[in-house]
PDB file of N, CA and C in Angstrom:
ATOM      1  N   UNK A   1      75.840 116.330  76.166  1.00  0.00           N
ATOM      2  CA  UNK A   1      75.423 116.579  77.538  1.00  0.00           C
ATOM      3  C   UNK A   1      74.903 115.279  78.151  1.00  0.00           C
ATOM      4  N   UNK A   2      75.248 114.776  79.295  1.00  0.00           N
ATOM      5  CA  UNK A   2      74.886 113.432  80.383  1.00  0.00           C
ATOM      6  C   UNK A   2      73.777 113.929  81.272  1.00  0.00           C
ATOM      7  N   UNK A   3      72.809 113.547  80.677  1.00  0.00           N
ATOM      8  CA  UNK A   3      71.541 113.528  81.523  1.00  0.00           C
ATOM      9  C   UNK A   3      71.878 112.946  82.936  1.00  0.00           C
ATOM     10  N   UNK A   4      70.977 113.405  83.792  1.00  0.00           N
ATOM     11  CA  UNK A   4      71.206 112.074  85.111  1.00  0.00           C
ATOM     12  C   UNK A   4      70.286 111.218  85.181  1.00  0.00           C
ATOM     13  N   UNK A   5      70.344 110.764  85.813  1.00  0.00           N
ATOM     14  CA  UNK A   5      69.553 109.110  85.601  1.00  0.00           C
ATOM     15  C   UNK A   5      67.717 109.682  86.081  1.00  0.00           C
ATOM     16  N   UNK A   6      67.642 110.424  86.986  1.00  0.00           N
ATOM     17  CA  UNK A   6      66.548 111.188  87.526  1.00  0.00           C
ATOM     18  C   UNK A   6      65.710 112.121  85.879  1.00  0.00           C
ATOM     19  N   UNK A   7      66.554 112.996  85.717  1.00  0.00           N
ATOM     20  CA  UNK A   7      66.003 113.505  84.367  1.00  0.00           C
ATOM     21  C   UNK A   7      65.725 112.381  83.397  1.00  0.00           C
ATOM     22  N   UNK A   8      66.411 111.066  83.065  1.00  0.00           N
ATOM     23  CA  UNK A   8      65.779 110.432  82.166  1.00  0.00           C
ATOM     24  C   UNK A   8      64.787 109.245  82.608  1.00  0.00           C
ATOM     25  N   UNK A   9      64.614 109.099  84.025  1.00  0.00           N
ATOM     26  CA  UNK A   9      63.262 108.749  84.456  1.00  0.00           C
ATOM     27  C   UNK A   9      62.578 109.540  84.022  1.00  0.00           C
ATOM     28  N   UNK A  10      62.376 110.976  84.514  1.00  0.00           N
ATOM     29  CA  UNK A  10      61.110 111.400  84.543  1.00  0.00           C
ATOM     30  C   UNK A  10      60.791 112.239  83.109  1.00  0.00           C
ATOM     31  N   UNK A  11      61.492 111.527  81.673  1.00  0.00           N
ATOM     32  CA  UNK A  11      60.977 111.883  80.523  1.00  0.00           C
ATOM     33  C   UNK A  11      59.692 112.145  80.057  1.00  0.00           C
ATOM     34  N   UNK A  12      59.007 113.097  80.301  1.00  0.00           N
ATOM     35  CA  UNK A  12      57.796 112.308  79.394  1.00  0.00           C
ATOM     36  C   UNK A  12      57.393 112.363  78.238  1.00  0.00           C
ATOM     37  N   UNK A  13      56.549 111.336  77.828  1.00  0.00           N
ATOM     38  CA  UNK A  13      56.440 110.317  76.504  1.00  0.00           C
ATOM     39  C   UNK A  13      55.798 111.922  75.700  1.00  0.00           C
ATOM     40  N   UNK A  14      54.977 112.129  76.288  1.00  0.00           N
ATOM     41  CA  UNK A  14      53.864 113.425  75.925  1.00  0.00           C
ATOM     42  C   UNK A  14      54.621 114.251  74.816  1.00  0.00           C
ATOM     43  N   UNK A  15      55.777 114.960  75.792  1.00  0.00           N
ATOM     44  CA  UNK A  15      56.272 115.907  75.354  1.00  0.00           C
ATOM     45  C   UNK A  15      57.620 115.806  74.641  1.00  0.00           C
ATOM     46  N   UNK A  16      58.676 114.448  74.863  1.00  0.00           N
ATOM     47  CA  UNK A  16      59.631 114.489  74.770  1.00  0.00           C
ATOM     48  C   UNK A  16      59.502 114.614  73.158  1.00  0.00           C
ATOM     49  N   UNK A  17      60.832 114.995  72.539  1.00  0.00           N
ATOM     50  CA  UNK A  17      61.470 115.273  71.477  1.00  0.00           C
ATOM     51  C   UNK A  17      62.009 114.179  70.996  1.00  0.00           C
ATOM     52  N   UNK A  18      61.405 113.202  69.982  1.00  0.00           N
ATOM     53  CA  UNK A  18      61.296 112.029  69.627  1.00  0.00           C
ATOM     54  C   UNK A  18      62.362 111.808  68.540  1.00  0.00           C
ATOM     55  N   UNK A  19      63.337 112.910  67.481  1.00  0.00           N
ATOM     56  CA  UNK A  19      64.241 112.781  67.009  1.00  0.00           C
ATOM     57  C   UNK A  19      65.727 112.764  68.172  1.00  0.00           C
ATOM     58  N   UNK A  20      65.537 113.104  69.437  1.00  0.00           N
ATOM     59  CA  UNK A  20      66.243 113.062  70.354  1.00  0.00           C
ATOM     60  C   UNK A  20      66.980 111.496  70.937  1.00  0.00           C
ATOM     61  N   UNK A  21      65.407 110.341  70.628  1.00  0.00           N
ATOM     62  CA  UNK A  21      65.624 109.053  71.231  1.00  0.00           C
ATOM     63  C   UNK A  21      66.446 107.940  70.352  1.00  0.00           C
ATOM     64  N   UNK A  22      66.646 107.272  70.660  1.00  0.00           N
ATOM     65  CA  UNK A  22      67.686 106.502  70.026  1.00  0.00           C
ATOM     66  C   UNK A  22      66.923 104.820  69.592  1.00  0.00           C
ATOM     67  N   UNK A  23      66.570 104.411  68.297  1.00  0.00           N
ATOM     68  CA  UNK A  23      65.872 103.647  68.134  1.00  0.00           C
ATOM     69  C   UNK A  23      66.752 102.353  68.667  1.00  0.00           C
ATOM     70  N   UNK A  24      65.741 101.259  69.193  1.00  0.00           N
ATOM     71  CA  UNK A  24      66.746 100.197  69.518  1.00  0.00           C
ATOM     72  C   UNK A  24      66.868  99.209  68.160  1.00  0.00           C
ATOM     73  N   UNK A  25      66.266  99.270  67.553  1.00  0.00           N
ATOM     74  CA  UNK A  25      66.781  98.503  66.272  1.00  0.00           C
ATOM     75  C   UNK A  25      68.553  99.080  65.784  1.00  0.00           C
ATOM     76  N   UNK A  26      69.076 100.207  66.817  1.00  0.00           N
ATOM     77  CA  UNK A  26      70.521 100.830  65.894  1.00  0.00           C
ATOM     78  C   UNK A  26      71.218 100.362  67.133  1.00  0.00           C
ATOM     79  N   UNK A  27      70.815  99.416  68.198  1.00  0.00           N
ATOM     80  CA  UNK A  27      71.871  99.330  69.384  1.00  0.00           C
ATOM     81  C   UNK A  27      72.668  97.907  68.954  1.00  0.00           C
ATOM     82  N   UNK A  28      73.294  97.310  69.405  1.00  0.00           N
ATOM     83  CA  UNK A  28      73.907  96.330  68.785  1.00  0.00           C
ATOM     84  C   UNK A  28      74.662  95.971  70.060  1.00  0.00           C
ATOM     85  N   UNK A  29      73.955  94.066  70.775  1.00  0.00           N
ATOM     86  CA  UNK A  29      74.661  93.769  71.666  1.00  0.00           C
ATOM     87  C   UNK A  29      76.117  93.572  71.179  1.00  0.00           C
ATOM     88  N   UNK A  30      76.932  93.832  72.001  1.00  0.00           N
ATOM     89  CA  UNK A  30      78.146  93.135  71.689  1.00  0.00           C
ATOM     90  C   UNK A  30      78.686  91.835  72.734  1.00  0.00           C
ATOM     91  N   UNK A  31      78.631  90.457  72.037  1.00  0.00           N
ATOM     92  CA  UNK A  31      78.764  89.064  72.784  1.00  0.00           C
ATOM     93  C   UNK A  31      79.948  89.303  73.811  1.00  0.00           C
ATOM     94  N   UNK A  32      80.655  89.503  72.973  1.00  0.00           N
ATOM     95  CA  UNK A  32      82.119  89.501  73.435  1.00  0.00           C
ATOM     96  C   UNK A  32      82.444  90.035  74.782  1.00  0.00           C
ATOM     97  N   UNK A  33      81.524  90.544  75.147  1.00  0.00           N
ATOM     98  CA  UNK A  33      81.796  92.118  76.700  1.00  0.00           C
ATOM     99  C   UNK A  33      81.209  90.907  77.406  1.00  0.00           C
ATOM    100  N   UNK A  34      82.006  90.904  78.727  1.00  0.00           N
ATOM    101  CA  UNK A  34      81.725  90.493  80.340  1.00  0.00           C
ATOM    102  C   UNK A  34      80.057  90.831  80.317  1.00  0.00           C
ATOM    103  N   UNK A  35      79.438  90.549  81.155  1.00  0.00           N
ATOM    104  CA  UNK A  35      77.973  91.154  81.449  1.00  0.00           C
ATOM    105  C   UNK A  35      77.717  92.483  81.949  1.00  0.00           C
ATOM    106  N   UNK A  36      78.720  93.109  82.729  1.00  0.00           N
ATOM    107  CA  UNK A  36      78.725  94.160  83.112  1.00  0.00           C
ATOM    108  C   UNK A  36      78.911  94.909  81.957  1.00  0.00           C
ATOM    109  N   UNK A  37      80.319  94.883  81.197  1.00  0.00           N
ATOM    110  CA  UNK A  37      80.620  95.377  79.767  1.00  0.00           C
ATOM    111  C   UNK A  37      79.652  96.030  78.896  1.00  0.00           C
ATOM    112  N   UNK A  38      78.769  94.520  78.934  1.00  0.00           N
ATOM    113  CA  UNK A  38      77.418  95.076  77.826  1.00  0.00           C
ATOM    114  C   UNK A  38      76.570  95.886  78.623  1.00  0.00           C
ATOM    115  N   UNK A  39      76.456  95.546  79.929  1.00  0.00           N
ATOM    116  CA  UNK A  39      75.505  97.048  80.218  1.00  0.00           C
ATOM    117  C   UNK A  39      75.747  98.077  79.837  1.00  0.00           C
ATOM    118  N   UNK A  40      76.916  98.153  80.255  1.00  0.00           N
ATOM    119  CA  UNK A  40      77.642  99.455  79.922  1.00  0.00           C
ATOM    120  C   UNK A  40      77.392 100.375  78.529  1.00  0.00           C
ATOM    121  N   UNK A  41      77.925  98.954  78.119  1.00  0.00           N
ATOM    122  CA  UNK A  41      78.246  99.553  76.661  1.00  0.00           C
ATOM    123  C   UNK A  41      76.375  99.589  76.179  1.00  0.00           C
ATOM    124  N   UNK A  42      75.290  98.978  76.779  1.00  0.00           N
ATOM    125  CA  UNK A  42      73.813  99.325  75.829  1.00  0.00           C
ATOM    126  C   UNK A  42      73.363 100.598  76.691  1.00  0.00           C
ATOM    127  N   UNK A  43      73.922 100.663  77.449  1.00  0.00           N
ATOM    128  CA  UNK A  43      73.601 102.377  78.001  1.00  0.00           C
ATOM    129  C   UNK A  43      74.280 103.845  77.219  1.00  0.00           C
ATOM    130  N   UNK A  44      75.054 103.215  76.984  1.00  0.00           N
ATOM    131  CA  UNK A  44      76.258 104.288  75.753  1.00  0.00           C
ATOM    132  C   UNK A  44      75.363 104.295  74.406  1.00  0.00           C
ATOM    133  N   UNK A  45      74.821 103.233  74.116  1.00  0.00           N
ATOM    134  CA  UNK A  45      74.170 103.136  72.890  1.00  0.00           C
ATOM    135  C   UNK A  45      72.379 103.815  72.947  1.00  0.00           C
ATOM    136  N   UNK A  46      71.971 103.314  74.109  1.00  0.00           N
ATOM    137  CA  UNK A  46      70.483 104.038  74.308  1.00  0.00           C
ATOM    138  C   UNK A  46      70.461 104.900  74.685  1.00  0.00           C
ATOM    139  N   UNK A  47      71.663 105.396  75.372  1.00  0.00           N
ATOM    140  CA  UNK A  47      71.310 106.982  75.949  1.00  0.00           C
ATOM    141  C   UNK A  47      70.830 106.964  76.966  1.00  0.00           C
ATOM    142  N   UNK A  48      69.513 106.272  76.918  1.00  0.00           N
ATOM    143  CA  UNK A  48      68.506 106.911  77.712  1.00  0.00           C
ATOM    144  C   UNK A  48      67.863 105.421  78.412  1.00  0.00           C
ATOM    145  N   UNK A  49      67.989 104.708  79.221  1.00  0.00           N
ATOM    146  CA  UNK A  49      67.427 103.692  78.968  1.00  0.00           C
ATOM    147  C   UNK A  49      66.035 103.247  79.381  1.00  0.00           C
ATOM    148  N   UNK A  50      65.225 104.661  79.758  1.00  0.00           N
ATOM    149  CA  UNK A  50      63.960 104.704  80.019  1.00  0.00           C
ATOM    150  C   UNK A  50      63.211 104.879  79.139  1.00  0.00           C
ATOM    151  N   UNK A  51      63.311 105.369  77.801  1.00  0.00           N
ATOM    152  CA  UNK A  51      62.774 106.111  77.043  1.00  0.00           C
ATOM    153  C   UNK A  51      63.611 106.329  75.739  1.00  0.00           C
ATOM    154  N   UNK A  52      62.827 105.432  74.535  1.00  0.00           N
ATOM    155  CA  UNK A  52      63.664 105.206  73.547  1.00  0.00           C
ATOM    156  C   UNK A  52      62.542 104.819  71.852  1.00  0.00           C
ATOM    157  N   UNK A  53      63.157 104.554  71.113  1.00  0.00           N
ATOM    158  CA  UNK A  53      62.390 104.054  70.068  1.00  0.00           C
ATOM    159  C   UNK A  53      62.021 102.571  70.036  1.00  0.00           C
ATOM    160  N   UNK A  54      60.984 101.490  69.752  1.00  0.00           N
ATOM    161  CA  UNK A  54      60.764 100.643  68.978  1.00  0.00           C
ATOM    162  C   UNK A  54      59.960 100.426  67.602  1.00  0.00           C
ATOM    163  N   UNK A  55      60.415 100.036  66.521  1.00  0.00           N
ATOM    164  CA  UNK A  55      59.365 100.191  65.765  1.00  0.00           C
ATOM    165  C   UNK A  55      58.550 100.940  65.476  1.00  0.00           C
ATOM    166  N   UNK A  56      59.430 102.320  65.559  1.00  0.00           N
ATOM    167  CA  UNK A  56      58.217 103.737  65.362  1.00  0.00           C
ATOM    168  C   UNK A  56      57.758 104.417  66.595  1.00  0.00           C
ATOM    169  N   UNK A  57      57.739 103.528  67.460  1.00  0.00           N
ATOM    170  CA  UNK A  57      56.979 104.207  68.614  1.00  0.00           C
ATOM    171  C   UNK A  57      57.937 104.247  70.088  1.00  0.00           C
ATOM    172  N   UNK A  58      57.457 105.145  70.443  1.00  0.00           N
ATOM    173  CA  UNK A  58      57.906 105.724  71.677  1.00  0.00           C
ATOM    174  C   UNK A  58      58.264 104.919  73.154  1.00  0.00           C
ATOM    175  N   UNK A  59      59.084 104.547  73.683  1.00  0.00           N
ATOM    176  CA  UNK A  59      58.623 103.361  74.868  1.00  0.00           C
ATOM    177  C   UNK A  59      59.175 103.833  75.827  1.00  0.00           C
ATOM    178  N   UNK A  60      58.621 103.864  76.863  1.00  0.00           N
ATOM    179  CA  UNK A  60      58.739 104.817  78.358  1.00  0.00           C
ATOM    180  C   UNK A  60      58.927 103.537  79.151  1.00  0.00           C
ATOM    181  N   UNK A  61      60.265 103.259  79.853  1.00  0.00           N
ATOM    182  CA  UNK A  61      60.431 102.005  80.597  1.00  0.00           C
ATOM    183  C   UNK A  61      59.845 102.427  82.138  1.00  0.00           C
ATOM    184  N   UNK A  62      59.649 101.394  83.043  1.00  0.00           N
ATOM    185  CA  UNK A  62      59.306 101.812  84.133  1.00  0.00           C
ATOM    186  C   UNK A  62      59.125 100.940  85.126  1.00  0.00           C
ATOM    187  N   UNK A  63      60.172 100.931  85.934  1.00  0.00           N
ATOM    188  CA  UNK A  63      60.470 100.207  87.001  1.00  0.00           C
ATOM    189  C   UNK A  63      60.223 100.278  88.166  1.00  0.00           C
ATOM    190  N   UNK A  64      59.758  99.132  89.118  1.00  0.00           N
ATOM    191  CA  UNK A  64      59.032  99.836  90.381  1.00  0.00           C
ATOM    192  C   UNK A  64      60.327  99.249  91.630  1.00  0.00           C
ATOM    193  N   UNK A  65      59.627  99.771  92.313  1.00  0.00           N
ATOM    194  CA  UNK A  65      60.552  99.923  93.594  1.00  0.00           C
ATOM    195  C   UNK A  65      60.569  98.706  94.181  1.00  0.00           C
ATOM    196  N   UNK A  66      61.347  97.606  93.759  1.00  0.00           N
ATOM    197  CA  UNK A  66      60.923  96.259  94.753  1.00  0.00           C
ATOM    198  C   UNK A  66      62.500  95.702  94.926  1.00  0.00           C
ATOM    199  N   UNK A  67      63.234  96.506  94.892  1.00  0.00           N
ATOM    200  CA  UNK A  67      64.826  96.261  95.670  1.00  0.00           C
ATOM    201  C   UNK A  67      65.636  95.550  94.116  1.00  0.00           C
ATOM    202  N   UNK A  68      65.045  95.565  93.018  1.00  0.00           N
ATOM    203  CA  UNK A  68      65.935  95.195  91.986  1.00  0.00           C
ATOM    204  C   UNK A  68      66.364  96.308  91.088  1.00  0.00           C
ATOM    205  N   UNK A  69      68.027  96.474  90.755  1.00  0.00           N
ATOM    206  CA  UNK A  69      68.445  97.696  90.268  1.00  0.00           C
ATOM    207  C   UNK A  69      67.706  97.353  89.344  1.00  0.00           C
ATOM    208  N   UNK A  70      68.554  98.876  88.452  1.00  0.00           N
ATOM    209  CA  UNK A  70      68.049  99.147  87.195  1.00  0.00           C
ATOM    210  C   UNK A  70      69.198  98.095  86.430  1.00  0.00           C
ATOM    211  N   UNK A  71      70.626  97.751  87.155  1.00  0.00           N
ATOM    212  CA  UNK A  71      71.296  96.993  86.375  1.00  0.00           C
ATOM    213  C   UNK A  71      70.753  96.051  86.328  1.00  0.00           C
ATOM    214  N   UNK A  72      70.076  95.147  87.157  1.00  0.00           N
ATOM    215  CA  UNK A  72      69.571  94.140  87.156  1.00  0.00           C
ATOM    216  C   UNK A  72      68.890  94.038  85.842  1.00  0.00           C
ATOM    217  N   UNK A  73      67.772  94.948  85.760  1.00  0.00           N
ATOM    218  CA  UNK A  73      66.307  95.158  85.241  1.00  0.00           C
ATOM    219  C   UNK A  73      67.279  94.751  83.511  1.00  0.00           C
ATOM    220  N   UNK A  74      68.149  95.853  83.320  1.00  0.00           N
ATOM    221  CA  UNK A  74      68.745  95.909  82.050  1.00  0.00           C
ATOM    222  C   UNK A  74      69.545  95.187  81.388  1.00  0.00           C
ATOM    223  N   UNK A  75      70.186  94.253  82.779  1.00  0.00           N
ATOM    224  CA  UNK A  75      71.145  93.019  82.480  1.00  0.00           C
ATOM    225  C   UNK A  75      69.874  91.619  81.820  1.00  0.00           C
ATOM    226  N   UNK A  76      68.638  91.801  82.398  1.00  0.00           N
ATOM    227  CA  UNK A  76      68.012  90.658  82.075  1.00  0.00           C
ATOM    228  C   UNK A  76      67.463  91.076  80.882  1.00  0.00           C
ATOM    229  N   UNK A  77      66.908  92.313  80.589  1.00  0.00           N
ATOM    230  CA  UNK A  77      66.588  92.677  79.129  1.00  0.00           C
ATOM    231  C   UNK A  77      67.807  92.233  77.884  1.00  0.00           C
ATOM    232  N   UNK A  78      68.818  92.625  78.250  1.00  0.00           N
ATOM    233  CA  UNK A  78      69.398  92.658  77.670  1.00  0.00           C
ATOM    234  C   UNK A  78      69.981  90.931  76.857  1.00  0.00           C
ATOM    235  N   UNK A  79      69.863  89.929  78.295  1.00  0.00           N
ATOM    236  CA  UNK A  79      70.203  88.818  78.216  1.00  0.00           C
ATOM    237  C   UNK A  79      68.365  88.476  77.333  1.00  0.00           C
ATOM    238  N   UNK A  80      67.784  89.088  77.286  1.00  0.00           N
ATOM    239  CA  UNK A  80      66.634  88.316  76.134  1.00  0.00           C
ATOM    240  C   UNK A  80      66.832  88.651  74.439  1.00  0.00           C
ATOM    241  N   UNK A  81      67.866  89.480  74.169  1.00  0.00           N
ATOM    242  CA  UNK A  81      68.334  90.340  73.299  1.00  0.00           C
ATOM    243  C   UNK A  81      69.035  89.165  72.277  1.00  0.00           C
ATOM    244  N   UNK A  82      69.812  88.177  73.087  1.00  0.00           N
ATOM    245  CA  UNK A  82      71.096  87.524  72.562  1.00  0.00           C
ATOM    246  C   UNK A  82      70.248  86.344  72.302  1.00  0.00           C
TER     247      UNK A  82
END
């Protein structure tokens, strides 16, 4: 089932179902993909990209409203990754 982007904003940490999230230690950039590519493809891999595993614990992303997407937000995460 494809969440929408609205339902996986408004996850919360509290309650969510934590065998549900997808640890990021199991995502795996792939070099090779265009920049767009790898978004793509680390959204296929997190699921969720608000709300996920690190190191055991729970991490609720959260982005504010100042005119930069979420591709943006995830393209630069992602470029600290590599």
């Amino acid at each position: 089932m494809i969440q929408s982007i609205t339902a996986m904003r408004d996850v919360d940490i509290r309650t969510v179902d934590k065998a549900s999230l997808v640890d990021l230690k199991d995502v795996q950039v792939n070099e090779s993909l265009s920049g767009h590519e790898r978004l793509l493809d680390y959204v296929k891999q997190i699921g969720n990209p608000y709300c996920y595993i690190y190191k055991g614990i729970v991490i609720k992303e959260k982005f504010s409203n100042n005119g930069t997407t979420l591709e943006d937000c995830l393209g630069q995460y992602i470029g600290t990754l590599i």
